[in-house]
Protein backbone atom coordinates (compact mmCIF):
# COMPACT_ATOMS: atom_id res chain seq x y z
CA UNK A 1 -30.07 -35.59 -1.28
CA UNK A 2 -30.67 -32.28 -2.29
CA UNK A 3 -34.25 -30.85 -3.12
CA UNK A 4 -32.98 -30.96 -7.30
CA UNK A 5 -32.42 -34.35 -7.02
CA UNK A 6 -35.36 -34.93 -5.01
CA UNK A 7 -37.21 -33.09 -7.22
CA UNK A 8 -36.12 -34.41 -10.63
CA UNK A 9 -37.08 -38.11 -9.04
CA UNK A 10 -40.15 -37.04 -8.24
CA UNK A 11 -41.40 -35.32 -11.86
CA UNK A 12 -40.16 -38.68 -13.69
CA UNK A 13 -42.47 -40.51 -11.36
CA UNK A 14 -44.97 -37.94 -12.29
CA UNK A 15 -44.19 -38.57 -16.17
CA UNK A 16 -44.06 -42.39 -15.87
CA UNK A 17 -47.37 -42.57 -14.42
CA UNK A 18 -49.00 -40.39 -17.16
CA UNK A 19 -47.55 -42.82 -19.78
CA UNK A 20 -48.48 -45.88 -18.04
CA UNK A 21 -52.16 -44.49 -17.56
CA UNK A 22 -52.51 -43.38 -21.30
CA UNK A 23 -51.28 -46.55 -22.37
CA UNK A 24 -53.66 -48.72 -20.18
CA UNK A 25 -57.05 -45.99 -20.17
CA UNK A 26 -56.21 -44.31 -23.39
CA UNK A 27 -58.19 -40.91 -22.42
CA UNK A 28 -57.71 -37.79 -25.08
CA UNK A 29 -54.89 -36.63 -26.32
CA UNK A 30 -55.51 -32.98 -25.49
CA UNK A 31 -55.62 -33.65 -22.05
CA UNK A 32 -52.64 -35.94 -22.16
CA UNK A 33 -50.54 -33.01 -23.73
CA UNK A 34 -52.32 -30.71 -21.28
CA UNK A 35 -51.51 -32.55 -17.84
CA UNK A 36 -47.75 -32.98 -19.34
CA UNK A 37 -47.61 -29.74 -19.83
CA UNK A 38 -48.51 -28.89 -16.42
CA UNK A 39 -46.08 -30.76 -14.90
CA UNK A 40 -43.44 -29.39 -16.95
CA UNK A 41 -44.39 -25.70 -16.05
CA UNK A 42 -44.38 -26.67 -12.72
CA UNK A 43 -41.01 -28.34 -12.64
CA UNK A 44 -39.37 -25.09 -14.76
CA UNK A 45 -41.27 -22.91 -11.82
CA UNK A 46 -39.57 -24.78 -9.11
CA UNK A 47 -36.26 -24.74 -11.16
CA UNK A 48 -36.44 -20.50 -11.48
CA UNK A 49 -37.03 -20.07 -7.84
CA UNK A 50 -34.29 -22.42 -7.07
CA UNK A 51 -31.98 -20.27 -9.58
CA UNK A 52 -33.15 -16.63 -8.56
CA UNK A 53 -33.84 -17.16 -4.83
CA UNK A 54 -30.72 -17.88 -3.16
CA UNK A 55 -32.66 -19.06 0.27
CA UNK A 56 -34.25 -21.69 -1.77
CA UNK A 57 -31.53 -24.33 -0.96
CA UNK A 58 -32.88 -25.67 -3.74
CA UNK A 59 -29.74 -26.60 -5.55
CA UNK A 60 -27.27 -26.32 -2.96
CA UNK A 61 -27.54 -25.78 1.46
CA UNK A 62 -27.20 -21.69 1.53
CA UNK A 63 -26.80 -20.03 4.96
CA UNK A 64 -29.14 -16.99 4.79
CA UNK A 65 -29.49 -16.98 8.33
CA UNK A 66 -28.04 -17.98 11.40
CA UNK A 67 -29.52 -19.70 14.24
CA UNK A 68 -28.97 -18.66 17.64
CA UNK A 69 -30.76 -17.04 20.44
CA UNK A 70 -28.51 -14.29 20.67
CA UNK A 71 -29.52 -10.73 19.17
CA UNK A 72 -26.46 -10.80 16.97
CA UNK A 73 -26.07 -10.16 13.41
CA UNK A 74 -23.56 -10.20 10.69
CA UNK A 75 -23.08 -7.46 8.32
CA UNK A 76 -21.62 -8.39 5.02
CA UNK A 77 -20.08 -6.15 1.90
CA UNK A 78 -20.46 -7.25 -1.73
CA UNK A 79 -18.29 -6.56 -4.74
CA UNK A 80 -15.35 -4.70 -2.97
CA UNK A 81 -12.39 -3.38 -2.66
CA UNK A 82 -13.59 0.32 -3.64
CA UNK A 83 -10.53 2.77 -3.84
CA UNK A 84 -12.27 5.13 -2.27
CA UNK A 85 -15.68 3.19 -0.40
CA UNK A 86 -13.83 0.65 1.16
CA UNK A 87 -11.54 2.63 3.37
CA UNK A 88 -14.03 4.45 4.51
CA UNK A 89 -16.17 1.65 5.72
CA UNK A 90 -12.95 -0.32 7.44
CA UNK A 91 -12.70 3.19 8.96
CA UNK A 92 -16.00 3.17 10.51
CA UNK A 93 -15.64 -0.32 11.17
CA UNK A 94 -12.63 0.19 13.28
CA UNK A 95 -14.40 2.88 14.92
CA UNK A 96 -17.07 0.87 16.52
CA UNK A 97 -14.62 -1.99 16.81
CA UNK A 98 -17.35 -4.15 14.63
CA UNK A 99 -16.28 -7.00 12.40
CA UNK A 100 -17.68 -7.97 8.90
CA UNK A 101 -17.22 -10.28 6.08
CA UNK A 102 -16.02 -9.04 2.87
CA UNK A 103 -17.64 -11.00 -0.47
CA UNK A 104 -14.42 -9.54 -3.18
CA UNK A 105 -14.77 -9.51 -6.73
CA UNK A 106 -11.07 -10.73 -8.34
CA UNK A 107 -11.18 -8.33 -11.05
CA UNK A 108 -10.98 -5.60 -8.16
CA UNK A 109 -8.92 -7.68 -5.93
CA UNK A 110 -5.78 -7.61 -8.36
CA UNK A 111 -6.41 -4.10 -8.76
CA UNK A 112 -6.08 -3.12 -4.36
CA UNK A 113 -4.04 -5.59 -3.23
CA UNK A 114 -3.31 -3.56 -0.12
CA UNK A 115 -6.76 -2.62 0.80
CA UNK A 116 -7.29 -6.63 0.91
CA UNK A 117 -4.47 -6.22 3.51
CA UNK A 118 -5.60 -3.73 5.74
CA UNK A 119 -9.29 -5.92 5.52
CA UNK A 120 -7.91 -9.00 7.16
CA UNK A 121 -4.87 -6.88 9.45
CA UNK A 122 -8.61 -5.11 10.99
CA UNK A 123 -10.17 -8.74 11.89
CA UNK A 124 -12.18 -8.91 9.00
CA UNK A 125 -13.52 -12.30 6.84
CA UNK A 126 -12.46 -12.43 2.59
CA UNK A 127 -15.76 -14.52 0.65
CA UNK A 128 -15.01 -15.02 -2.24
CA UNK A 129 -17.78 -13.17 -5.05
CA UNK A 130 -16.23 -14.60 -8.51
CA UNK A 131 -13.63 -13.06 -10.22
CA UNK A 132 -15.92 -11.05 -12.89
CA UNK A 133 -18.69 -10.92 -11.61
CA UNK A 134 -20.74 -10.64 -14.98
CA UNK A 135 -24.03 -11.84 -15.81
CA UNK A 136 -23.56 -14.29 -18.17
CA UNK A 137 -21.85 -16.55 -15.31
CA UNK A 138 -25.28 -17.47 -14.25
CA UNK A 139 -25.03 -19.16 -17.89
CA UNK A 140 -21.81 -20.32 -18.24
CA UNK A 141 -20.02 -23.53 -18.13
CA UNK A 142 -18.21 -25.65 -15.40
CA UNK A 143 -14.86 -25.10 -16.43
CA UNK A 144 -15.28 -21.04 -16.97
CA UNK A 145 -17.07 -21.09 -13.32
CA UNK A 146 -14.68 -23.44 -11.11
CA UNK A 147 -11.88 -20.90 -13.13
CA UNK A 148 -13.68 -17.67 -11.53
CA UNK A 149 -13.51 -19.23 -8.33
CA UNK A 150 -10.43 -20.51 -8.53
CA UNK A 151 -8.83 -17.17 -9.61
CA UNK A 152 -10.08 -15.13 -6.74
CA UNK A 153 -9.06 -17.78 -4.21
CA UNK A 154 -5.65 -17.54 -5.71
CA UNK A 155 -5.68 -13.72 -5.92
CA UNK A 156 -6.90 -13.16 -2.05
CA UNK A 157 -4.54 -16.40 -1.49
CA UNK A 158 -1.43 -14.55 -2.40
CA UNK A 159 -2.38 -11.20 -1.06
CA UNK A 160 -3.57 -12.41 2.15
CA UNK A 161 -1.71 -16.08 2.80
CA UNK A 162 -5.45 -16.85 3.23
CA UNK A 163 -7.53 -18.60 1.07
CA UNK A 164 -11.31 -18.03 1.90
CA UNK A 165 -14.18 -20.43 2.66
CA UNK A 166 -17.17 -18.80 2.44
CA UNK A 167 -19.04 -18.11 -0.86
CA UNK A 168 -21.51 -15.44 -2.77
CA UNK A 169 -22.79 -16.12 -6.04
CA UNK A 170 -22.96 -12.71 -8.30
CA UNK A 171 -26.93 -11.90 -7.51
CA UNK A 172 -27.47 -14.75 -5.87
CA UNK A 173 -27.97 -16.66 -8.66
CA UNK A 174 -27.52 -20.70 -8.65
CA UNK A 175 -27.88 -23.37 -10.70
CA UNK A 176 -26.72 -27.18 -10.43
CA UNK A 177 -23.23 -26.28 -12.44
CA UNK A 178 -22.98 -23.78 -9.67
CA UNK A 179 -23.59 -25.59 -7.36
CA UNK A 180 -21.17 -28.40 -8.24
CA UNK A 181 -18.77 -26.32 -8.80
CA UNK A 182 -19.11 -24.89 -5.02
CA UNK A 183 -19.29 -28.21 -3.95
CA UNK A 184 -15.97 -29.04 -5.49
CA UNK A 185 -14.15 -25.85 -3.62
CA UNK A 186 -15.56 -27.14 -0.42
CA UNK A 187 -17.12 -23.64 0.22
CA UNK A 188 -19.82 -22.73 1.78
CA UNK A 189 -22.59 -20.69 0.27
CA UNK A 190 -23.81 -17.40 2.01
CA UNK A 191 -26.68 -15.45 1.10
CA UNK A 192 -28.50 -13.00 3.22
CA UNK A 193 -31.85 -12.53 5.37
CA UNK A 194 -32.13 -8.83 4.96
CA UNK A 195 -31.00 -6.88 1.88
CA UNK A 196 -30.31 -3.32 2.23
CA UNK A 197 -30.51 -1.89 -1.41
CA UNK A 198 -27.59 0.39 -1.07
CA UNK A 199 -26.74 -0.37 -4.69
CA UNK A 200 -29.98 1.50 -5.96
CA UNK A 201 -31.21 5.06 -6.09
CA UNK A 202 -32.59 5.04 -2.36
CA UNK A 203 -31.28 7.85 -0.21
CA UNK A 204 -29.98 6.78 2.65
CA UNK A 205 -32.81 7.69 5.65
CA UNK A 206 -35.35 5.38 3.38
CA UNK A 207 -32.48 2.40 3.84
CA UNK A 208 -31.86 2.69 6.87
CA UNK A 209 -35.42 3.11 7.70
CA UNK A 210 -36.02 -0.19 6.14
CA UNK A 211 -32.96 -2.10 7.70
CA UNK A 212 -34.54 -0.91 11.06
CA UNK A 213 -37.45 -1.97 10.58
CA UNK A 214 -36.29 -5.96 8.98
CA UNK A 215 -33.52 -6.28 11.85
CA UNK A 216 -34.03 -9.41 13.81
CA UNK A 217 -31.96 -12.32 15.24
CA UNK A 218 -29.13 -13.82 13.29
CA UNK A 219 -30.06 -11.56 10.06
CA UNK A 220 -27.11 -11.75 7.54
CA UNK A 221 -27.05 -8.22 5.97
CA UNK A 222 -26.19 -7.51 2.69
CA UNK A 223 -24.08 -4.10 2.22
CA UNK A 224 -22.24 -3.43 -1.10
CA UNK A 225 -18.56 -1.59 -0.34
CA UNK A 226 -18.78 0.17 -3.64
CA UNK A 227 -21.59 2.96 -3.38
CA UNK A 228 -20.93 5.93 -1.49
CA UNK A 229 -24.24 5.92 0.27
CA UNK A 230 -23.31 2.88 2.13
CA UNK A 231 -21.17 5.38 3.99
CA UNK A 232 -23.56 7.24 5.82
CA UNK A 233 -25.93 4.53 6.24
CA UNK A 234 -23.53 1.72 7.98
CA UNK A 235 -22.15 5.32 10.44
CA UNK A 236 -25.77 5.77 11.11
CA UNK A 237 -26.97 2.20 11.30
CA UNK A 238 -24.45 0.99 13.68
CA UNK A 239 -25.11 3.90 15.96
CA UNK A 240 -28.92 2.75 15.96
CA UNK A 241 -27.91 -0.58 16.72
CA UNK A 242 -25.82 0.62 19.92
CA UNK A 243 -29.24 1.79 21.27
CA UNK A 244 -30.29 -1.34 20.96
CA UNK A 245 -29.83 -4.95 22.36
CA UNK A 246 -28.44 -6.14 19.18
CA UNK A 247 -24.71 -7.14 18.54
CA UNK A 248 -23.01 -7.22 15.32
CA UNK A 249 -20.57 -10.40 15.51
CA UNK A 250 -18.24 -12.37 12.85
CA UNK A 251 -20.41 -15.02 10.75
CA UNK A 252 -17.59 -17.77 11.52
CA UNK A 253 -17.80 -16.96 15.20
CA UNK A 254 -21.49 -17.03 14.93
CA UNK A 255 -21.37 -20.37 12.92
CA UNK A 256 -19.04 -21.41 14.89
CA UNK A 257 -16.43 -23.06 12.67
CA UNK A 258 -13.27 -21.83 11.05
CA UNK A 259 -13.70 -19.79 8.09
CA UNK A 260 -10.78 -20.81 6.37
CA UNK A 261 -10.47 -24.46 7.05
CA UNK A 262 -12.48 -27.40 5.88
CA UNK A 263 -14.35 -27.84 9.15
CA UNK A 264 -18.00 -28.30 9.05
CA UNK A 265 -20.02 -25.56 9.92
């Protein structure tokens, strides 16, 4: 059962019992209105964290993290292929002989079919990130959200003869449609322990200052493949990390399951 469920059981109990005591006791009206008010700011809280905090698990089980004793980590790229980014990070990629997993938005997928290519021909994963990636999806229906799924697995599909497993909602936002809609796919949602900004105005010494000083044991870290900056700070951050005891491994190898098949991870 998952905590929405749980949750939605547990604020009709709430409800019920407020009714049943105002129809046996009979106490005032304004505080009546005032505890049933209270519980129904309370359940629209828990329902906004759930939608806006992707770790919540709230609606959905969302890997933000993976377990293991091991000082490895996964790196991650969001809303890729770039014309002119994405080569450049596959080139420093190759470099250091690192492998990451690659969240693709459909609308740029159709548009760089062979960069897609040259992402899985280097050992990388495809996620797939929602063919638009727009904001109203957050707000859309089931039908217009299981068709934005079901166009980038069918883009990356026919570019790649893979069709991916692993899942990123635009902004991490979720909701039960969302979620259902997931569920139907048989993906599995990914989120992220440590985000690096690199979409903002930072420069890139305050990033990677930051990502230095969040690093820690099966941290999923959130690039995007789209902002120049990300450049210099994945060269820079991936020579820090070969000072260090920390290994930068493949999120299916770390979950240990097949990220294209329908194996539970």
């Amino acid at each position: 059962m998952t905590k929405f469920k749980l949750l939605n059981i547990i604020t009709l109990l709430f409800i019920l019992i407020l009714f049943t005591i105002q129809l046996f006791f009979e106490f005032s009206i304004f505080l009546f209105i005032s505890i049933f008010a209270l519980i129904l700011v309370a359940y629209s809280s828990y329902l906004f964290i759930g939608s806006y905090f992707i770790c919540s698990n709230i609606y959905i089980k969302t890997i933000c993290k993976v377990n293991t004793n091991k000082n490895s980590i996964v790196l991650s790229f969001d809303d890729g292929p770039d014309l002119i980014v994405t080569p450049l990070i596959l080139n420093i990629l190759k470099e250091k002989n690192v492998k990451a997993i690659f969240f693709l938005k459909g609308i740029n997928a159709e548009k760089y079919p062979e960069i897609i290519k040259n992402i899985v021909e280097d050992g990388h994963i495809i996620g797939n990130h929602t063919f638009s990636h727009t904001t109203y999806l957050a707000f859309t229906n089931r039908k217009k959200y299981s068709l934005e799924i079901e166009q980038t697995n069918d883009l990356i599909s026919c570019f790649t003869g893979q069709s991916p497993r692993f899942f990123r909602p635009p902004f991490g936002v979720l909701n039960p449609i969302i979620a259902s809609v997931i569920k139907k796919y048989g993906m599995i949602t990914i989120g992220w322990s440590i985000r690096s900004f690199d979409g903002g105005n930072c420069s890139a010494d305050v990033i990677l200052s930051k990502l230095k000083n969040k690093i820690h044991a099966g941290a999923i870290i959130l690039f995007h493949d789209t902002n120049p900056v990300t450049v210099n700070v994945l060269k820079d951050f991936l020579d820090y990390l070969a000072q260090t005891d920390f290994k930068v491994e493949r999120l299916d190898k770390l979950l240990n399951c097949d990220a294209l098949s329908l194996s539970k991870c």
